[in-house]
Protein backbone atom coordinates (compact mmCIF):
# COMPACT_ATOMS: atom_id res chain seq x y z
CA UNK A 1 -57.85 -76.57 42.07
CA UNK A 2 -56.05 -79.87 42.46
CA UNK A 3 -56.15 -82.49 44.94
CA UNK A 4 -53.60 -81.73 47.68
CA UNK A 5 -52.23 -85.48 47.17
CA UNK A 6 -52.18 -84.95 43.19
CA UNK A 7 -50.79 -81.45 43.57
CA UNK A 8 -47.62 -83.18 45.36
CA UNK A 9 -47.43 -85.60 42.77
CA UNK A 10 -47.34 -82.96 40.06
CA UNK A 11 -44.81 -80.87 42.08
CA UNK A 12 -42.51 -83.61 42.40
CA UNK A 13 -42.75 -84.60 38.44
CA UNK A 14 -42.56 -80.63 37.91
CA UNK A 15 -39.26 -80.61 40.59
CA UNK A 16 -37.67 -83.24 38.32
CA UNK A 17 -38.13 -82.19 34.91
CA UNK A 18 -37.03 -78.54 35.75
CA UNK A 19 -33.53 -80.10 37.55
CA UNK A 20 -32.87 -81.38 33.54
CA UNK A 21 -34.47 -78.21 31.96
CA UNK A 22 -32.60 -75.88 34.00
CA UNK A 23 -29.17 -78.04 33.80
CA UNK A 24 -29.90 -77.67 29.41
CA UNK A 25 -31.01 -74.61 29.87
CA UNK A 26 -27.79 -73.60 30.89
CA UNK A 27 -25.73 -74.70 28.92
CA UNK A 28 -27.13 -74.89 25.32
CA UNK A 29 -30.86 -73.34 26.23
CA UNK A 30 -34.00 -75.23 24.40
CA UNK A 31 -35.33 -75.92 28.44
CA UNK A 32 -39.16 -75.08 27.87
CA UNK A 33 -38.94 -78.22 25.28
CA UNK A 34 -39.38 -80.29 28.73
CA UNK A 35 -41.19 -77.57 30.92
CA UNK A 36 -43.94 -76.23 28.80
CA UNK A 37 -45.20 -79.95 27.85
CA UNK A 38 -44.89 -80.72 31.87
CA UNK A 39 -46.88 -78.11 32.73
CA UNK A 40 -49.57 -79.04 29.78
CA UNK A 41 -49.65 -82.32 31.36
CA UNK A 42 -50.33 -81.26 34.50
CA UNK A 43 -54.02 -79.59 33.66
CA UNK A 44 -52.64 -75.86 32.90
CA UNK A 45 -54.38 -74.69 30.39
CA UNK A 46 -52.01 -72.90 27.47
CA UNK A 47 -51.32 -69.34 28.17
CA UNK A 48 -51.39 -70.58 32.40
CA UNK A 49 -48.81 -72.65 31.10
CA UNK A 50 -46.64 -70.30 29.30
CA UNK A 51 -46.69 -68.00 31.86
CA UNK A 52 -46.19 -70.17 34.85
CA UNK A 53 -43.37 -71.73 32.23
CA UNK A 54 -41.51 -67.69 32.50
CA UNK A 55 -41.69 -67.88 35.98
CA UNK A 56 -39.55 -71.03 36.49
CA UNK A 57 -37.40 -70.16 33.49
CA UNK A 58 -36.63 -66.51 35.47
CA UNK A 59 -34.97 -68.75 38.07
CA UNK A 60 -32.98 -70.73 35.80
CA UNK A 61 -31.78 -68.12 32.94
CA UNK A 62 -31.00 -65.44 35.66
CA UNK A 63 -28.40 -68.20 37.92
CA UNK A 64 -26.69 -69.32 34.27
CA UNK A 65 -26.88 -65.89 33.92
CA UNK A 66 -25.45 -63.98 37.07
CA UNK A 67 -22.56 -67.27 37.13
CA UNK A 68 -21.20 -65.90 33.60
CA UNK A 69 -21.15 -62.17 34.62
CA UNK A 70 -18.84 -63.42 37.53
CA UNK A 71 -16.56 -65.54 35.36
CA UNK A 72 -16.49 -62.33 33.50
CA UNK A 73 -18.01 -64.09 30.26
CA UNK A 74 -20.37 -61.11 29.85
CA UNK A 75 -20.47 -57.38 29.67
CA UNK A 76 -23.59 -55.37 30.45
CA UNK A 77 -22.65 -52.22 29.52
CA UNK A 78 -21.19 -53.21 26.15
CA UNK A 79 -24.33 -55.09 25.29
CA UNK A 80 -26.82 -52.28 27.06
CA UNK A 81 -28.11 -51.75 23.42
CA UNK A 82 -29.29 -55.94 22.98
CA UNK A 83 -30.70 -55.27 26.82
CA UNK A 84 -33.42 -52.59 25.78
CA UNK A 85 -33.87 -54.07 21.98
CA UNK A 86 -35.05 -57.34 23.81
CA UNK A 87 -37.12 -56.15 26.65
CA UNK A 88 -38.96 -54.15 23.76
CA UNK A 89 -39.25 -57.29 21.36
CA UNK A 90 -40.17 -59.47 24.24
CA UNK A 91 -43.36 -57.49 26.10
CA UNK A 92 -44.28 -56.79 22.52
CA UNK A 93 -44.31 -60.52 21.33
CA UNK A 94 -46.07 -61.47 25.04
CA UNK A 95 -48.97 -58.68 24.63
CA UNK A 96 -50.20 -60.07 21.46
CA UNK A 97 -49.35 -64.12 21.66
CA UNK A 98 -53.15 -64.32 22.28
CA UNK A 99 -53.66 -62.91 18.61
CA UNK A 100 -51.45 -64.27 16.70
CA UNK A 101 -51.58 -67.17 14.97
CA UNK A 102 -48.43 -70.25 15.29
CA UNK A 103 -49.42 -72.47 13.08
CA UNK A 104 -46.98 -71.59 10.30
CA UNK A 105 -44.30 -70.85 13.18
CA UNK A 106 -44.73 -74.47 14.22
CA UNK A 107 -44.27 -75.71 10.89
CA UNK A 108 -40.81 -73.64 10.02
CA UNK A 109 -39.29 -73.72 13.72
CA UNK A 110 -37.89 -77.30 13.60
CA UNK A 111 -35.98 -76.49 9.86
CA UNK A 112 -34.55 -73.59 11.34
CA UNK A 113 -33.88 -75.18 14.85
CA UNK A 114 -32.38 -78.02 12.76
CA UNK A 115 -30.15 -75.55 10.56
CA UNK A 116 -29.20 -74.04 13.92
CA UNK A 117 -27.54 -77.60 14.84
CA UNK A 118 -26.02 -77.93 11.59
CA UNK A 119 -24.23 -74.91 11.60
CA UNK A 120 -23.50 -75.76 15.00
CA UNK A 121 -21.28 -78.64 13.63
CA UNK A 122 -19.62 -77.41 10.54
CA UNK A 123 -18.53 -74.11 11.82
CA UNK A 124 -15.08 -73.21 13.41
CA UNK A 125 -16.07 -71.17 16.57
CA UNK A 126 -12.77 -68.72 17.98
CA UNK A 127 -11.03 -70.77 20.56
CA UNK A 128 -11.99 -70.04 24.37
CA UNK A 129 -8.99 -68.09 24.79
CA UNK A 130 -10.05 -65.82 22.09
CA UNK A 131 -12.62 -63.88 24.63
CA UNK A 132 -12.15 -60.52 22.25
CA UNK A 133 -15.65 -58.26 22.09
CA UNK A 134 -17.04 -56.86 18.78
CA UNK A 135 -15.33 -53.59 17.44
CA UNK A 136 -18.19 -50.60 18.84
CA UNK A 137 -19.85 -49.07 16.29
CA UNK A 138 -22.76 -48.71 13.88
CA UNK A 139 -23.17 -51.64 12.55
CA UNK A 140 -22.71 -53.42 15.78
CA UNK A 141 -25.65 -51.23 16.94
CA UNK A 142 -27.99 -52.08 13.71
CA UNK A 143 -27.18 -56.08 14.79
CA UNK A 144 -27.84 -55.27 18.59
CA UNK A 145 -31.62 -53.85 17.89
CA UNK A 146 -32.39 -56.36 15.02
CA UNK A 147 -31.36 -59.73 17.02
CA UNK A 148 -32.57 -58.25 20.18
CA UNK A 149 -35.94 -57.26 18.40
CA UNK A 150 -36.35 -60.49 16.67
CA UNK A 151 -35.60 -63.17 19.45
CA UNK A 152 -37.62 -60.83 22.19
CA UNK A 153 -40.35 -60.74 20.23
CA UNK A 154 -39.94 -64.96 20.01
CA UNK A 155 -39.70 -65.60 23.23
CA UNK A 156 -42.55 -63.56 24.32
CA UNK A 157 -44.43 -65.52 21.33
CA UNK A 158 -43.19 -68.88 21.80
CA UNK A 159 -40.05 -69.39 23.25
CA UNK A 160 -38.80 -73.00 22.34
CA UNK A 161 -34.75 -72.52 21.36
CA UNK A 162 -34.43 -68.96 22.00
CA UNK A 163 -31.34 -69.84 23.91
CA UNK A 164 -29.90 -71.57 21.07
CA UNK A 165 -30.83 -69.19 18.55
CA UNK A 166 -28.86 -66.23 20.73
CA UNK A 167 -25.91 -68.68 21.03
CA UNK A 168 -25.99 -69.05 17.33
CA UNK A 169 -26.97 -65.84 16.05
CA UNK A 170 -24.26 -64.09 18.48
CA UNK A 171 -21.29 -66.04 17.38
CA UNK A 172 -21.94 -65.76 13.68
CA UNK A 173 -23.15 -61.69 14.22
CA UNK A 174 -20.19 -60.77 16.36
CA UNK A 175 -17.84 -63.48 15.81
CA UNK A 176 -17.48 -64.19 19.51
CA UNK A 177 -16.20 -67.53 21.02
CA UNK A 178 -18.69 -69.70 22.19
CA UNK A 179 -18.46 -68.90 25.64
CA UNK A 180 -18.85 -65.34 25.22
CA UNK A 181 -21.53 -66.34 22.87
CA UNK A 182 -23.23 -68.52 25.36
CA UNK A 183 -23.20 -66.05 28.00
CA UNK A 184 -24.55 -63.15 25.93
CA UNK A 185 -27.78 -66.00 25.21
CA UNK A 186 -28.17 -66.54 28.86
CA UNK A 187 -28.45 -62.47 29.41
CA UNK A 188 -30.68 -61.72 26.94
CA UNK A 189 -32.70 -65.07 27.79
CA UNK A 190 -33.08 -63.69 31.27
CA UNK A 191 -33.99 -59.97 30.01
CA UNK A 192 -36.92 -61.97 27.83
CA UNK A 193 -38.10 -63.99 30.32
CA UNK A 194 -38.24 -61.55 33.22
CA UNK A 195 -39.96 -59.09 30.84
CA UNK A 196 -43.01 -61.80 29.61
CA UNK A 197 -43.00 -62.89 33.04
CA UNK A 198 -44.00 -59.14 34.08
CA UNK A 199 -46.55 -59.14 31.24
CA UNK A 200 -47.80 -62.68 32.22
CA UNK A 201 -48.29 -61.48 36.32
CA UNK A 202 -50.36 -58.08 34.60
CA UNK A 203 -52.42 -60.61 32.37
CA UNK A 204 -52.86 -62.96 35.21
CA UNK A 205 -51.23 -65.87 33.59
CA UNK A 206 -49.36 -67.76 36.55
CA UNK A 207 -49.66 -70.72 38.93
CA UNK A 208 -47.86 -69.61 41.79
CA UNK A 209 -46.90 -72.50 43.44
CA UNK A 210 -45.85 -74.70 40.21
CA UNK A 211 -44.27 -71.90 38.98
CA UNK A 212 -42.05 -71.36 42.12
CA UNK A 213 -41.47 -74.62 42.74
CA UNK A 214 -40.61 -75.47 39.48
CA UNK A 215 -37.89 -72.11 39.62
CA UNK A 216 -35.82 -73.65 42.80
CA UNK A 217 -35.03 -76.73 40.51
CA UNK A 218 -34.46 -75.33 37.70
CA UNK A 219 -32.28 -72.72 39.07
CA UNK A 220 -30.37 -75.52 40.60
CA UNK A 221 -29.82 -76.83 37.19
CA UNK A 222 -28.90 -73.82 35.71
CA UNK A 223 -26.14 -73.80 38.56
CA UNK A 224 -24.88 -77.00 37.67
CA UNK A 225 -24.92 -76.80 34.03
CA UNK A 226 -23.33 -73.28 33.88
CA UNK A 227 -20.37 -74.23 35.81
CA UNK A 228 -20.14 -77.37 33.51
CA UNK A 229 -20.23 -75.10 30.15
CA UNK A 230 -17.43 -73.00 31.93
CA UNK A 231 -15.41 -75.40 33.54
CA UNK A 232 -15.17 -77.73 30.37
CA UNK A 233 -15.76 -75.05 27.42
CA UNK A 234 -17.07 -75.42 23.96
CA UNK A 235 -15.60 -79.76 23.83
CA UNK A 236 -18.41 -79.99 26.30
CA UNK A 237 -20.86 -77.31 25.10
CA UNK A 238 -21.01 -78.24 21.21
CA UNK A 239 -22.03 -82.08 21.81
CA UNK A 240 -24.10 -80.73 24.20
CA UNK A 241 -25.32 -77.98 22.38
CA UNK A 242 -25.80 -80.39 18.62
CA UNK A 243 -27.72 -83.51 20.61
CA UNK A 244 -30.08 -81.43 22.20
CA UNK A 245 -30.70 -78.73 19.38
CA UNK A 246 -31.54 -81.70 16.87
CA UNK A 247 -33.70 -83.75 19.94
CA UNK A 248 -35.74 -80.29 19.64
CA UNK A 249 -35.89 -80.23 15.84
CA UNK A 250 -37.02 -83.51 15.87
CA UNK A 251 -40.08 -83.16 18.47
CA UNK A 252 -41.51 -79.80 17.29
CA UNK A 253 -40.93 -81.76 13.62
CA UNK A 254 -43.11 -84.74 14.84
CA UNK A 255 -45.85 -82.44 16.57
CA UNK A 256 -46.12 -79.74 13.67
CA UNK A 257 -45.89 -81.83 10.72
């Protein structure tokens, strides 16, 4: 156990880096790049980490998350299909993280994390106004289970850009706008982490009080940086969305290779 003086110190560091994760969470996702190395550096060992990390990110994805539903920016019922899809992919990627190996993960994330930016900038996203849903179907149920399948099972693996990746993958799969897009990601996000987190509690992966007081910052950065992505649309979102994506590319790039 820490020192009650150190433990204040680390909450405080812990309070301030999840204000900024939660704020980029929000908006473009990518947040554990700042909370999972905090927590490291604060003595958690890796899995405590990662688990304590899906605590605080429950508070942040489900405010982004709950603030788009109300702008009406997402639709549970016509994504129920993604909901179930990722809650599978995710408890399955958390229940065997402990066997599986990363190290050629780590090596391919930051070229596809970087690809992820560079589509980012050469594509031509629908305008915001443009806030039409995917025709029901088939095929839209095929893409539902495969992306939900795939980035579940990531986040309960890893994690790092899974917000991205469903902001991405949605608007080239569905050919959303980027808010719709964005608030899709911050669903399934939330469905992911709430799921591992579940998985992480039944492992008995958490610090309680990091984790929590981590969550009240970063949900008030989600807050703030959902109602920015809203207010101000994709001109604010893509910069956003580009700087931070290749930021991420760069550091996993750096620590893998």
């Amino acid at each position: 156990m820490l020192e009650i003086g150190i433990e204040l110190n680390v909450i405080l560091m812990l309070c301030a880096v999840g204000l900024i994760a939660g704020f980029i969470d929000a908006v473009v996702g990518g947040g554990g790049m700042l909370t999972i190395p905090a927590l490291l550096s604060a003595g958690l060992p890796p899995h405590l980490a990662l688990g304590t990390n899906k605590l605080a990110a429950t508070f942040a994805s489900s405010t982004a998350a709950w603030t788009y539903y109300r702008k009406q920016l997402f639709n549970p019922m016509f994504w129920r299909k993604s909901f179930i899809a990722t809650a599978i992919g995710a408890v399955v990627g958390t229940l065997i993280v402990d066997r599986l190996s990363t190290e050629l993960l780590d090596k391919i994330l930051p070229i596809v994390i970087l690809a992820t930016a560079v589509y980012t900038m050469v594509s031509k996203f629908p305008p915001d106004n443009k806030s039409k849903l995917p025709t029901k179907g088939g095929v839209l149920t095929q893409k539902q289970w495969l992306q939900g399948l795939t980035l579940g099972f990531y986040d309960g693996v890893a994690g790092p850009g899974t917000g991205a990746f469903w902001t991405v993958s949605s608007a080239v799969l569905y050919k959303i706008n980027i808010l719709l897009a964005s608030g899709l990601a911050k669903a399934m996000n939330f469905t992911s982490n709430f799921l591992s987190l579940l998985t992480f509690i039944w492992l008995g992966h958490i610090n309680w009080v990091l984790g929590l007081s981590m969550g009240v910052c970063l949900m008030l950065g989600a807050y703030i940086g959902a109602h920015s992505a809203i207010r101000f649309g994709s001109k604010f979102i893509r910069p956003v969305f580009v700087t931070v994506v290749m930021v991420m590319a760069i550091k996993l790039a750096v620590e893998a290779w």
